[in-house]
PDB file of N, CA and C in Angstrom:
ATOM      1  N   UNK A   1     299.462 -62.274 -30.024  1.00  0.00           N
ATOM      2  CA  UNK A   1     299.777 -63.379 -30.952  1.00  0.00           C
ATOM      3  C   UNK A   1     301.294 -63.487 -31.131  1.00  0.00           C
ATOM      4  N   UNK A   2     301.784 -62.175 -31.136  1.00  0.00           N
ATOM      5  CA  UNK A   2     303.514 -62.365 -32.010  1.00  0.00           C
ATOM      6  C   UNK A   2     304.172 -62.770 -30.243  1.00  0.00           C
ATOM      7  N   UNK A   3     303.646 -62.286 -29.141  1.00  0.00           N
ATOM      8  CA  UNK A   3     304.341 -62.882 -27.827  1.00  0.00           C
ATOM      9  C   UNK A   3     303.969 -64.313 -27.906  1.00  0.00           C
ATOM     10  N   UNK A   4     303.134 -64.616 -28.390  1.00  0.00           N
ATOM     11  CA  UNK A   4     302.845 -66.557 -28.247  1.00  0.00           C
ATOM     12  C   UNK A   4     304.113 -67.168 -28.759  1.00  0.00           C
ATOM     13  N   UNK A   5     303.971 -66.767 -30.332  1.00  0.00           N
ATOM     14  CA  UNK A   5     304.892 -67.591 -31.149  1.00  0.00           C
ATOM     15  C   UNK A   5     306.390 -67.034 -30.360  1.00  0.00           C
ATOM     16  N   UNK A   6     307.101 -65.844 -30.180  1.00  0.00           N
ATOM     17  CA  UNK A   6     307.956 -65.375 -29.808  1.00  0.00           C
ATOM     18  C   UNK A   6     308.562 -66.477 -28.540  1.00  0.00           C
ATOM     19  N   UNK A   7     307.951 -66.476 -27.366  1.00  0.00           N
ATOM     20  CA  UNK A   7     307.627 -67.665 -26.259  1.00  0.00           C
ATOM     21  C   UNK A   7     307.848 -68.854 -26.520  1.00  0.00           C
ATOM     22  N   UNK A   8     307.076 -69.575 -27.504  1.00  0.00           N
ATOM     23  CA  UNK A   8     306.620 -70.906 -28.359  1.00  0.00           C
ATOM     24  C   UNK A   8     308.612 -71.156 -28.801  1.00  0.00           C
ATOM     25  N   UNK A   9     309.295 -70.183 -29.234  1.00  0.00           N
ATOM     26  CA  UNK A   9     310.304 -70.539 -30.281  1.00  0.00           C
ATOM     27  C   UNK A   9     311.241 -70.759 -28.847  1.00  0.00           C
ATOM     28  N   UNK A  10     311.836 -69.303 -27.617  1.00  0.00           N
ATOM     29  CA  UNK A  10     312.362 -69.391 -27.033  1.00  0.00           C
ATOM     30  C   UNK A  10     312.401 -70.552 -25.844  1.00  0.00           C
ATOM     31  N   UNK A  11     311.253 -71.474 -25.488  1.00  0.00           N
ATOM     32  CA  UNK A  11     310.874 -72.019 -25.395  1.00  0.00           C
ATOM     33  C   UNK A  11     311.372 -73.534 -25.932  1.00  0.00           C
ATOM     34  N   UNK A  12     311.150 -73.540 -27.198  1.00  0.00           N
ATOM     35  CA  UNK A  12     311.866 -74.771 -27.644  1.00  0.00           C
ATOM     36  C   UNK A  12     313.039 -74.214 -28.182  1.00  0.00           C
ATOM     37  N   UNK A  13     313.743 -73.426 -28.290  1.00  0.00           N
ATOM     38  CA  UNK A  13     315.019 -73.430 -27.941  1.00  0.00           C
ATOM     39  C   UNK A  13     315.831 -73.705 -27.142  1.00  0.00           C
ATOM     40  N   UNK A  14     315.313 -73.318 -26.229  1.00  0.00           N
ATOM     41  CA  UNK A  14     316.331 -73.653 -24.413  1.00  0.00           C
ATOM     42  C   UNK A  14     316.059 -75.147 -24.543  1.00  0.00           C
ATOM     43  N   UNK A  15     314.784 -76.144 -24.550  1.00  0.00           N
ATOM     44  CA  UNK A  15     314.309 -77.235 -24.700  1.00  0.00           C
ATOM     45  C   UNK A  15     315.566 -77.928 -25.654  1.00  0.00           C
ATOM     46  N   UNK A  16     316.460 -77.555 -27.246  1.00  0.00           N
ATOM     47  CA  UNK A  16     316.922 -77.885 -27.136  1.00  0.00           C
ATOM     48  C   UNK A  16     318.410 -77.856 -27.009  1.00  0.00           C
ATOM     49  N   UNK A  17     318.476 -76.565 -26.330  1.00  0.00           N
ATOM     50  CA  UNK A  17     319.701 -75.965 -26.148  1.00  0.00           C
ATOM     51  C   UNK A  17     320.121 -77.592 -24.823  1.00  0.00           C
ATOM     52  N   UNK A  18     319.383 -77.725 -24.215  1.00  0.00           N
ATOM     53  CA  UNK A  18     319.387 -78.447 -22.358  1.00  0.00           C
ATOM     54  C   UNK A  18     319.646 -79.771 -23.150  1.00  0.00           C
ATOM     55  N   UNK A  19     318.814 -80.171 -24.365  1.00  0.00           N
ATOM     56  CA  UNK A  19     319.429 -81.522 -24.614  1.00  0.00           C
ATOM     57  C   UNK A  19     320.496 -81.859 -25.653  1.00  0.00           C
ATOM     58  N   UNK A  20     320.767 -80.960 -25.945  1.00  0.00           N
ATOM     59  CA  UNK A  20     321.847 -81.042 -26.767  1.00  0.00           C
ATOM     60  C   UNK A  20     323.209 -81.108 -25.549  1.00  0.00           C
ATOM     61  N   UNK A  21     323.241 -80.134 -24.396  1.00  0.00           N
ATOM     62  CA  UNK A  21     324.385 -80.232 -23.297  1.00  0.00           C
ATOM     63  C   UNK A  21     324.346 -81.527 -22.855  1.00  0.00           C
ATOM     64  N   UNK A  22     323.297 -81.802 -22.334  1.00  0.00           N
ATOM     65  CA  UNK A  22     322.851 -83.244 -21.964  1.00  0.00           C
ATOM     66  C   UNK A  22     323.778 -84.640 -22.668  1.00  0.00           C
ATOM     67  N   UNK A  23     323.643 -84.103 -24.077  1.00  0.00           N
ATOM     68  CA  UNK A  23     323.877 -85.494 -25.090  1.00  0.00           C
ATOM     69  C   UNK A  23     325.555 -85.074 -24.621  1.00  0.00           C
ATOM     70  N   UNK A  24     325.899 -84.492 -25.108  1.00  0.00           N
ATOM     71  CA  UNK A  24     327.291 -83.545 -25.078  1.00  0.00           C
ATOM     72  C   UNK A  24     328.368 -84.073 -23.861  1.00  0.00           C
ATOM     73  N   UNK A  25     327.167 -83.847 -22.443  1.00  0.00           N
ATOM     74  CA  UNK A  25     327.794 -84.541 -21.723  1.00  0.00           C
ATOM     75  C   UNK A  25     327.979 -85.907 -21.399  1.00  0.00           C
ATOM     76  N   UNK A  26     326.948 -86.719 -21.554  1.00  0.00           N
ATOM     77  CA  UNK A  26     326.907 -87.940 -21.642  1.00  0.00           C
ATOM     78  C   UNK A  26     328.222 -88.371 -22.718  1.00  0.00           C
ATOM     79  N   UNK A  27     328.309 -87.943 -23.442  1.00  0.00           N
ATOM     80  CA  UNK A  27     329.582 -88.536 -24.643  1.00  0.00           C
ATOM     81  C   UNK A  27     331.034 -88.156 -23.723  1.00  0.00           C
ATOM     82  N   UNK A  28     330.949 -87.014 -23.139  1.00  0.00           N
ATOM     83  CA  UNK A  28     332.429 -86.812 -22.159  1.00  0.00           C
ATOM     84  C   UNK A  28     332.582 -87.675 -20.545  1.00  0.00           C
ATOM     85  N   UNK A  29     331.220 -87.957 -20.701  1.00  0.00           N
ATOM     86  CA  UNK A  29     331.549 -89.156 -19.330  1.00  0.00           C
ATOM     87  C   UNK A  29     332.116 -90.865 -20.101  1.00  0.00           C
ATOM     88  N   UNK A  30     331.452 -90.649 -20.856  1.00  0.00           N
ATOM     89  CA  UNK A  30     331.388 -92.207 -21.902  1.00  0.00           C
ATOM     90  C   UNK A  30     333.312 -92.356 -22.600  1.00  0.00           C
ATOM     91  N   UNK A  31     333.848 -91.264 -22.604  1.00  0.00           N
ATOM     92  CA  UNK A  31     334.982 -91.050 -23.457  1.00  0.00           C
ATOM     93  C   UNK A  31     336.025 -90.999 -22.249  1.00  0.00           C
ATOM     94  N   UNK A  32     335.577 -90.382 -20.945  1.00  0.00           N
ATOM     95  CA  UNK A  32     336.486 -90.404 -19.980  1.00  0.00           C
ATOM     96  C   UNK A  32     336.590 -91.638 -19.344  1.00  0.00           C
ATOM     97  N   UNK A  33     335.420 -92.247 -19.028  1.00  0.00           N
ATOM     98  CA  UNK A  33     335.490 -93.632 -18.505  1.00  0.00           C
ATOM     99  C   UNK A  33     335.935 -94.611 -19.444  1.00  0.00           C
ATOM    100  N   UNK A  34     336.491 -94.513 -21.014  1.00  0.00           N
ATOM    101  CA  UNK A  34     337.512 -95.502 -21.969  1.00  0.00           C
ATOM    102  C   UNK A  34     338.290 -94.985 -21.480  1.00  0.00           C
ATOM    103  N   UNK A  35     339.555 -94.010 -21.065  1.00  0.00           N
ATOM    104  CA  UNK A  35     340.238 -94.003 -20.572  1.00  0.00           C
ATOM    105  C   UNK A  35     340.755 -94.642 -19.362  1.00  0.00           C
TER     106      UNK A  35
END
């Protein structure tokens, strides 16, 4: 049970670790191309 939830969290962490870089980068392409 405690490996499910343990899994379950790391899991949606990375999930939004990936879209948070994602957004992150999208704003440094968007900011370089006003230049």
């Amino acid at each position: 049970m405690y490996i499910c939830v343990c899994m379950s969290l790391v899991v949606s962490y990375l999930m939004v670790h990936t879209f948070i870089r994602i957004i992150s980068y999208q704003l440094l392409i968007t900011q370089y191309k006003k230049k």
